[in-house]
PDB file of N, CA and C in Angstrom:
ATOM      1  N   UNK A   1     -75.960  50.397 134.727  1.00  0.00           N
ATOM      2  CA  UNK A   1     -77.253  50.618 135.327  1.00  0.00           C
ATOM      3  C   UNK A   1     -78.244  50.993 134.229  1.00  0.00           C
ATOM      4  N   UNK A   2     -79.399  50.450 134.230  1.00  0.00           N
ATOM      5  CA  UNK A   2     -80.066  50.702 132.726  1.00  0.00           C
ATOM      6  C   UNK A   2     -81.258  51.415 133.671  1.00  0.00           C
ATOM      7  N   UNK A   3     -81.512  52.344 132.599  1.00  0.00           N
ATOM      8  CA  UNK A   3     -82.705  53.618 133.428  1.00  0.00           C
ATOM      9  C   UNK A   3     -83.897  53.577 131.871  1.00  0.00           C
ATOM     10  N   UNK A   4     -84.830  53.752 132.739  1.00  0.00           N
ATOM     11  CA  UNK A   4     -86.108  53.766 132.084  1.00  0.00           C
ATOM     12  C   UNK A   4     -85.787  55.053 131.666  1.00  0.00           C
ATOM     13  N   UNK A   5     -85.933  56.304 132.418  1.00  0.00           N
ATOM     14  CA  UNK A   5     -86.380  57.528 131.698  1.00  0.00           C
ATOM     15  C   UNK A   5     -84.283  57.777 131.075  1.00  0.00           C
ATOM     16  N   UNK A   6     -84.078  58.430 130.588  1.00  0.00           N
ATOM     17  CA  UNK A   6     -82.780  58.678 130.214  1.00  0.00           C
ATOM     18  C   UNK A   6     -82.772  60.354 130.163  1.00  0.00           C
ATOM     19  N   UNK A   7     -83.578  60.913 130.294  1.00  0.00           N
ATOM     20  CA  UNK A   7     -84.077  62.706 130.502  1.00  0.00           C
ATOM     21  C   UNK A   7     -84.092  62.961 131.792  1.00  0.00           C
ATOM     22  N   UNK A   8     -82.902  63.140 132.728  1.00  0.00           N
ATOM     23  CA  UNK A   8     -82.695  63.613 133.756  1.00  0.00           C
ATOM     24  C   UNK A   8     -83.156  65.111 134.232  1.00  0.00           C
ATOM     25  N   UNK A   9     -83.693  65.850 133.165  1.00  0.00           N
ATOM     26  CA  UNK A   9     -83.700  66.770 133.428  1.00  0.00           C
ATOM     27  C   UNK A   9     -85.450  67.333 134.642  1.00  0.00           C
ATOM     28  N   UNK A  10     -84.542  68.559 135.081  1.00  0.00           N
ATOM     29  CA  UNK A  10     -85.933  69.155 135.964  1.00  0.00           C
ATOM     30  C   UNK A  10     -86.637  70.033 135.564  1.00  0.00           C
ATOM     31  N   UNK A  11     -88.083  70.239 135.678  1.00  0.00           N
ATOM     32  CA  UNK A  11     -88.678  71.102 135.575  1.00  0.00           C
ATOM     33  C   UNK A  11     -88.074  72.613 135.894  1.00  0.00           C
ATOM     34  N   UNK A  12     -87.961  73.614 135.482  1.00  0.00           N
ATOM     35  CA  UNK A  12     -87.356  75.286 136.335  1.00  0.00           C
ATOM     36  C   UNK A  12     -88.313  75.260 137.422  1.00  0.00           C
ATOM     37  N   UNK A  13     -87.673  76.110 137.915  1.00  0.00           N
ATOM     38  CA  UNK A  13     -88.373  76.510 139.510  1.00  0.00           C
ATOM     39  C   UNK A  13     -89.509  77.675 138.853  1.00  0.00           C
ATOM     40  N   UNK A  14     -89.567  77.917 137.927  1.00  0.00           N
ATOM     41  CA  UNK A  14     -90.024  79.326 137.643  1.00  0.00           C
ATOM     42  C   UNK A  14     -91.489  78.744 136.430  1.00  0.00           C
ATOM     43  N   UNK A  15     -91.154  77.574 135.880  1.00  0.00           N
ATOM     44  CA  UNK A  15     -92.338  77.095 135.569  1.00  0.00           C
ATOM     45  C   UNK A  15     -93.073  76.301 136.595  1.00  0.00           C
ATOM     46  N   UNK A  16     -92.835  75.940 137.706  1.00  0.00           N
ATOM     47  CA  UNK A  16     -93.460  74.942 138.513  1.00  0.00           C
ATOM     48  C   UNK A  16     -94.247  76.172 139.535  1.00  0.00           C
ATOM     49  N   UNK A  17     -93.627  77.175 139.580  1.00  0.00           N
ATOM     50  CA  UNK A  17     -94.386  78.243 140.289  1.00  0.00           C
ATOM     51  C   UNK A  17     -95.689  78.779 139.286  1.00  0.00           C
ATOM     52  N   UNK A  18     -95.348  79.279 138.025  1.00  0.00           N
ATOM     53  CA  UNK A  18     -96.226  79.520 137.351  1.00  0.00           C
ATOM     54  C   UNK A  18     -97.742  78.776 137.210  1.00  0.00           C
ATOM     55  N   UNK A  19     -97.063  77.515 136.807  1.00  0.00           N
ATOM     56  CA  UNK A  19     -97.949  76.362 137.152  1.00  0.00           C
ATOM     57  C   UNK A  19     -98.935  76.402 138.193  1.00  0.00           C
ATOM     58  N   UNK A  20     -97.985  76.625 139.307  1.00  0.00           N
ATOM     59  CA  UNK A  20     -99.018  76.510 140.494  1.00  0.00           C
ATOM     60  C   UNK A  20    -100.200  77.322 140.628  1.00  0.00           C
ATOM     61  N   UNK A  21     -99.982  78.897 139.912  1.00  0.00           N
ATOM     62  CA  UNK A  21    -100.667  79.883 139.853  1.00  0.00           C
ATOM     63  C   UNK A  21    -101.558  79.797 138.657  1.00  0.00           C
ATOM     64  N   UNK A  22    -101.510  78.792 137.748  1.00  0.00           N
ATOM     65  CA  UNK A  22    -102.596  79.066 137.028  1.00  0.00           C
ATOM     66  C   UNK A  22    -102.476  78.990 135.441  1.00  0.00           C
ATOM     67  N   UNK A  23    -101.059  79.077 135.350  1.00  0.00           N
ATOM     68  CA  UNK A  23    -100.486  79.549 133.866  1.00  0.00           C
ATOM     69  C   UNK A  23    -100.506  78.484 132.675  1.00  0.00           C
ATOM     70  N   UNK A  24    -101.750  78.392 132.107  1.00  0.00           N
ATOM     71  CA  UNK A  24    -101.925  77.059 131.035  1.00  0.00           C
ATOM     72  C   UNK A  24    -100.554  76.792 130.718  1.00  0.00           C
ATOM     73  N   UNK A  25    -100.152  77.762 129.896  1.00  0.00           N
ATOM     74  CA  UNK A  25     -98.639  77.878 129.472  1.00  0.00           C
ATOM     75  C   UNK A  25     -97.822  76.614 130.146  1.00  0.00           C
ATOM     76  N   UNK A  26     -97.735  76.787 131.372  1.00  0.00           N
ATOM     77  CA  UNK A  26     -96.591  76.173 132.271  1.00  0.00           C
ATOM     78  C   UNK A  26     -97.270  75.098 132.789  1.00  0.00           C
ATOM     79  N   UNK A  27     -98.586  75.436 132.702  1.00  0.00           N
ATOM     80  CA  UNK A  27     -99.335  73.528 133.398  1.00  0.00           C
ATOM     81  C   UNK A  27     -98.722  72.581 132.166  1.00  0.00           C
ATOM     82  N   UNK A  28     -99.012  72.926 130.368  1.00  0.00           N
ATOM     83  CA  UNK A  28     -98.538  72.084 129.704  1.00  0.00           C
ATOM     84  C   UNK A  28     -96.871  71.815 129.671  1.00  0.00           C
ATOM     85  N   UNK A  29     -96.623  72.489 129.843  1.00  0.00           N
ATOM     86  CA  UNK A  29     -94.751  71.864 130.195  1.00  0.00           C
ATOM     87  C   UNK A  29     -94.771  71.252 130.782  1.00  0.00           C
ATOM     88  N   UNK A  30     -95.301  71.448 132.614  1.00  0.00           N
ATOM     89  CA  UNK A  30     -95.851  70.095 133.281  1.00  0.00           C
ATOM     90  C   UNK A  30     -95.865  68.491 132.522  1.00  0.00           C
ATOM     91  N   UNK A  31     -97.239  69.148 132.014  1.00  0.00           N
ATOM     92  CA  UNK A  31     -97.566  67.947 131.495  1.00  0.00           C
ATOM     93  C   UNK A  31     -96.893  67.283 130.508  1.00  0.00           C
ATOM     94  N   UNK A  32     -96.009  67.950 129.833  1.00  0.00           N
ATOM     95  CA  UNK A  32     -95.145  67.464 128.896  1.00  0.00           C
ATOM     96  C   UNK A  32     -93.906  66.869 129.281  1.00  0.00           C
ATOM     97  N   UNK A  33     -93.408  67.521 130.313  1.00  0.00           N
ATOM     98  CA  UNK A  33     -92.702  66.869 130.543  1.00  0.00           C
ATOM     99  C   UNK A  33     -92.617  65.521 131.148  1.00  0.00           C
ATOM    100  N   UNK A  34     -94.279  65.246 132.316  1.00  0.00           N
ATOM    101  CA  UNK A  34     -94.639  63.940 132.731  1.00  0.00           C
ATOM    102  C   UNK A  34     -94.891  62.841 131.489  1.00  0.00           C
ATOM    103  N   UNK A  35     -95.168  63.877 130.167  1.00  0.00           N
ATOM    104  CA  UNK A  35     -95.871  62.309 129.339  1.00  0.00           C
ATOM    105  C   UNK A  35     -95.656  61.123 129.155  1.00  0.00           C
ATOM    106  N   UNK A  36     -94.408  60.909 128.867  1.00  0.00           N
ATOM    107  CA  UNK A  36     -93.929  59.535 128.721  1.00  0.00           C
ATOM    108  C   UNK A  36     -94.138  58.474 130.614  1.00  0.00           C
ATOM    109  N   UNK A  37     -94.257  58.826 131.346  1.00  0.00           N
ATOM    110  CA  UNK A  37     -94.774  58.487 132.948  1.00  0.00           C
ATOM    111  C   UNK A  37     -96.174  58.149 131.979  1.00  0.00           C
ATOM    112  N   UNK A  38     -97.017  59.238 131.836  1.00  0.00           N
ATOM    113  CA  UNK A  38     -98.632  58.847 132.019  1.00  0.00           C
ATOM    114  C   UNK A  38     -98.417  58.131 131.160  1.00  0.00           C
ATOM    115  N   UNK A  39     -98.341  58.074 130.399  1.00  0.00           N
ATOM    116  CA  UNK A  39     -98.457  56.937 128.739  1.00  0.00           C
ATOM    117  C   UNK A  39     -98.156  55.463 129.091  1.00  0.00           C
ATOM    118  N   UNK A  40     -96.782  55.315 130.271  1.00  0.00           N
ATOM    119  CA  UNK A  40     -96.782  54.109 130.808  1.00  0.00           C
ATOM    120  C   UNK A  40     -97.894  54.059 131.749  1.00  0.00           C
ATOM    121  N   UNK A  41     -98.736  54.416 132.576  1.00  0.00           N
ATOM    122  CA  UNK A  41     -98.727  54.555 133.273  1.00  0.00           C
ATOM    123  C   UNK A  41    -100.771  53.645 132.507  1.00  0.00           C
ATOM    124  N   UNK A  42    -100.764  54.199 131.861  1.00  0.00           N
ATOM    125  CA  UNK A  42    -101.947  54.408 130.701  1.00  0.00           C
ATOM    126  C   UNK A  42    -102.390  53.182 129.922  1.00  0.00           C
ATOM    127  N   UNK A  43    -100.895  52.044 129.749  1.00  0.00           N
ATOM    128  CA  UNK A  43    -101.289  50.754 128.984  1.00  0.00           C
ATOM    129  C   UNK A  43    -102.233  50.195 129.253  1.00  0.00           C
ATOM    130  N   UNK A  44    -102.797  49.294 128.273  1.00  0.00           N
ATOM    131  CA  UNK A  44    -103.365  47.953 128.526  1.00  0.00           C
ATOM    132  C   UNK A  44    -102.831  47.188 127.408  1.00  0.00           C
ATOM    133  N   UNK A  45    -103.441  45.970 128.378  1.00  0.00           N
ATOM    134  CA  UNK A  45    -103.143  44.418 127.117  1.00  0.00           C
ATOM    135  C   UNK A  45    -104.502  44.287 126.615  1.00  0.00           C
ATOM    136  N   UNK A  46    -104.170  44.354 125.473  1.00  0.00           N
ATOM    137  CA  UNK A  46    -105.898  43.644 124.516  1.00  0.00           C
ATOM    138  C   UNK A  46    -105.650  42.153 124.382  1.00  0.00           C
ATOM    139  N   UNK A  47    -106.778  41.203 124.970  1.00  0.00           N
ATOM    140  CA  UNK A  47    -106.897  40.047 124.805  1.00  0.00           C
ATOM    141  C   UNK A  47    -107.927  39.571 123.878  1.00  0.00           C
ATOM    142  N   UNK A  48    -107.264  38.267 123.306  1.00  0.00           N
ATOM    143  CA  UNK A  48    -108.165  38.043 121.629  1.00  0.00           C
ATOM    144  C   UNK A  48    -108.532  36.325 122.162  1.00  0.00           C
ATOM    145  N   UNK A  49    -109.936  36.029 122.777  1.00  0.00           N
ATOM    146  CA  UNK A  49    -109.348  34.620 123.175  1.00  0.00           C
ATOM    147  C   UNK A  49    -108.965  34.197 124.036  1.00  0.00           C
ATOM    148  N   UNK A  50    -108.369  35.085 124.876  1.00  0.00           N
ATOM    149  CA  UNK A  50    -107.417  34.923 126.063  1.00  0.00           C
ATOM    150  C   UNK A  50    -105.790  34.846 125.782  1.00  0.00           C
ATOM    151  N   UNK A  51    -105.619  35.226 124.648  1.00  0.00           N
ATOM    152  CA  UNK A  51    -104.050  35.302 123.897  1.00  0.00           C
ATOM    153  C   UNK A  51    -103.768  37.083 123.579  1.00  0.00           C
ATOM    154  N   UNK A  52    -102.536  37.302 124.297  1.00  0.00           N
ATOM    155  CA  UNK A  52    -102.514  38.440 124.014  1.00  0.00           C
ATOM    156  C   UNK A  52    -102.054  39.178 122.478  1.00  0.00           C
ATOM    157  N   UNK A  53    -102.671  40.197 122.329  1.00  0.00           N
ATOM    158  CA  UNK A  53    -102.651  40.599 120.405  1.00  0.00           C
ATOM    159  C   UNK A  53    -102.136  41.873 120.665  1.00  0.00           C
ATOM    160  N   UNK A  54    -102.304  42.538 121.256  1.00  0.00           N
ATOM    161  CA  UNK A  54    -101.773  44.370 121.171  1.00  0.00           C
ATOM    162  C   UNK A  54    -101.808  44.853 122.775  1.00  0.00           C
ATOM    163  N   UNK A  55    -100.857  46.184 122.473  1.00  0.00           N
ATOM    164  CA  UNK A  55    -100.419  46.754 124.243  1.00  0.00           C
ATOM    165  C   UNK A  55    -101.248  47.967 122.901  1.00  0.00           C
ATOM    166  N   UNK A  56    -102.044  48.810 124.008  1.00  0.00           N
ATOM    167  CA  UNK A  56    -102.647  50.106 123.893  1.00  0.00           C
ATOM    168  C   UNK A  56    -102.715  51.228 124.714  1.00  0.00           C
ATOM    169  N   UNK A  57    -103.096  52.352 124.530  1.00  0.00           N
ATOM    170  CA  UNK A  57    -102.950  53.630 125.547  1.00  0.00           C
ATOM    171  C   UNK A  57    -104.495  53.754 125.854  1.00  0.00           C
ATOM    172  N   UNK A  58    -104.617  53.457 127.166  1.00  0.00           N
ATOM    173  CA  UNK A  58    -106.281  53.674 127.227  1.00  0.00           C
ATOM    174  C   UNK A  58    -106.486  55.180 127.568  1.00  0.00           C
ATOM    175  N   UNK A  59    -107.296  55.817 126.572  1.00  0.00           N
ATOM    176  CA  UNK A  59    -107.331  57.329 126.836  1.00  0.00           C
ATOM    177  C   UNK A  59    -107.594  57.713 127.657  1.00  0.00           C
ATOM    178  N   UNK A  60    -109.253  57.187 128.187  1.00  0.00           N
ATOM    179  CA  UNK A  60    -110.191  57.454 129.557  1.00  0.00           C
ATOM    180  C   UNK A  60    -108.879  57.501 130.887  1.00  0.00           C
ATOM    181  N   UNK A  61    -108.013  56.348 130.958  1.00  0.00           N
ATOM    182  CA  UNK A  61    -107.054  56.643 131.951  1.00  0.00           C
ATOM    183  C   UNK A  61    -105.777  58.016 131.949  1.00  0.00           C
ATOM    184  N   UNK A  62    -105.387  57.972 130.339  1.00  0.00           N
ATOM    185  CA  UNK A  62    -104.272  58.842 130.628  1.00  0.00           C
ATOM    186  C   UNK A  62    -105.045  60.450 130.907  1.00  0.00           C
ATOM    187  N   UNK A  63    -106.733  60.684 130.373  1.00  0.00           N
ATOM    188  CA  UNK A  63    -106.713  61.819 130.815  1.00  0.00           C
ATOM    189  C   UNK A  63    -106.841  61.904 132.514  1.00  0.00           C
ATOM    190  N   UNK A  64    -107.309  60.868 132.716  1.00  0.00           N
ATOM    191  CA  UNK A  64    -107.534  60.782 134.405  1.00  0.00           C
ATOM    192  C   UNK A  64    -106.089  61.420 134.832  1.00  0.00           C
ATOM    193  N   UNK A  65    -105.430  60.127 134.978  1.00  0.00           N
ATOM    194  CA  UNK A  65    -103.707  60.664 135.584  1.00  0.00           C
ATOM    195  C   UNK A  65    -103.685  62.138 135.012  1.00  0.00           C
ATOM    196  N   UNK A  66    -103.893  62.489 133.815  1.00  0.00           N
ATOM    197  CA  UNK A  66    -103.562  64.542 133.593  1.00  0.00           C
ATOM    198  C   UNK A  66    -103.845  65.155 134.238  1.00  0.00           C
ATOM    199  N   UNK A  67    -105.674  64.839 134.898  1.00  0.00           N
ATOM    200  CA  UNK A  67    -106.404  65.404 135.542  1.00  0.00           C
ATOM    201  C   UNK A  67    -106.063  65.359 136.710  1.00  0.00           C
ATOM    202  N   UNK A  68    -105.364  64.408 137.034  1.00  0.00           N
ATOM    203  CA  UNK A  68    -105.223  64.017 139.085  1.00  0.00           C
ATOM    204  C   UNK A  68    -103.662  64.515 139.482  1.00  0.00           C
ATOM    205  N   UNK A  69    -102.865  65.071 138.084  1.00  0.00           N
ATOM    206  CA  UNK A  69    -101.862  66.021 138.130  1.00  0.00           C
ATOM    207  C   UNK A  69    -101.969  67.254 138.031  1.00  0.00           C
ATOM    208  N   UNK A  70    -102.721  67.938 137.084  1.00  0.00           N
ATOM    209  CA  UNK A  70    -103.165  69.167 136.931  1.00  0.00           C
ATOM    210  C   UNK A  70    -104.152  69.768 138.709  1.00  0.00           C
ATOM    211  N   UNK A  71    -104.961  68.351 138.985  1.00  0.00           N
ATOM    212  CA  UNK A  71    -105.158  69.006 140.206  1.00  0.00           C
ATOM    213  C   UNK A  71    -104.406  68.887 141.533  1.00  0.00           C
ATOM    214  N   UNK A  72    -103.259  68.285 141.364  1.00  0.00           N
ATOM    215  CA  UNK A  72    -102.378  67.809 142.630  1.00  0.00           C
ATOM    216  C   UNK A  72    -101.116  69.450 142.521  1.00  0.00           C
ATOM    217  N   UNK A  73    -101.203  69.942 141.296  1.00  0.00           N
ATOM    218  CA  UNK A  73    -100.404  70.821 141.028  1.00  0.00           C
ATOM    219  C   UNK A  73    -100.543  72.078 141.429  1.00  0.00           C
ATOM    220  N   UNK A  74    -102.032  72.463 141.210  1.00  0.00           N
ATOM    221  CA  UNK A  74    -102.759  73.599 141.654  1.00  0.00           C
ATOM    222  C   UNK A  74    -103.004  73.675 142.940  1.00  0.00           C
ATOM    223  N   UNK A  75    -103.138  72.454 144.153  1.00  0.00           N
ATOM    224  CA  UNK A  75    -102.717  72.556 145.475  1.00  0.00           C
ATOM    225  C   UNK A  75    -101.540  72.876 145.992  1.00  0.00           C
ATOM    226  N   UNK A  76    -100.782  72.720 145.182  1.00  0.00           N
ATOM    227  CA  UNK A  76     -99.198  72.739 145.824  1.00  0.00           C
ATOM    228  C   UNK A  76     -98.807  73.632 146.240  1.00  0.00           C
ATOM    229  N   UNK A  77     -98.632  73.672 148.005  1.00  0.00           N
ATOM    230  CA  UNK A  77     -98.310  74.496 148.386  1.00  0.00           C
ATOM    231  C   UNK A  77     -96.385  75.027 148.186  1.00  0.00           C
ATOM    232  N   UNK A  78     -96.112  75.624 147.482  1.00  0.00           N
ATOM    233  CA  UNK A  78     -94.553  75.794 147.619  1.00  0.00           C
ATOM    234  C   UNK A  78     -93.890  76.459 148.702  1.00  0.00           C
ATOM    235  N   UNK A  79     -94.742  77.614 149.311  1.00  0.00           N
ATOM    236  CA  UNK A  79     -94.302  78.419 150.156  1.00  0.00           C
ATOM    237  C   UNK A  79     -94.154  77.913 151.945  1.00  0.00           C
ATOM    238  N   UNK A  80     -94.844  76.351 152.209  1.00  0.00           N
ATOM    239  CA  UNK A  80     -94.379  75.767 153.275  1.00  0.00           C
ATOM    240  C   UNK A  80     -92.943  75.885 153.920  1.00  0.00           C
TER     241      UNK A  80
END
């Protein structure tokens, strides 16, 4: 079975709470740990001609996706 991410691992329960509350600290673990997601998530194809020449990280997008995590994070209700 071939897997894209090969880092099974989870966030702690104890940074995802932190997170929720506010804790730069623990928003960037968050985010660190999503990066390789946003970065795919982030490509483009540069076309030269109409022939493709380079795959790139479009910034304007990957901060978007940070931003639309950082604020999906700070809603999160855990205590439901």
């Amino acid at each position: 079975m071939n897997k894209k991410n090969t880092n099974n691992s989870f966030l702690a329960a104890d940074v995802i709470i932190s997170a929720i509350s506010g804790d730069p600290i623990a928003m960037s673990k968050v985010l660190n740990h999503y990066q390789r997601y946003i970065v795919s998530l982030s490509l483009r194809n540069n076309y030269i001609n109409g022939v493709l020449s380079s795959v790139y990280i479009d910034e304007f997008m990957r901060r978007s996706v940070e931003s639309k995590l950082i604020e999906k994070v700070m809603t999160f209700d855990i205590y439901r």
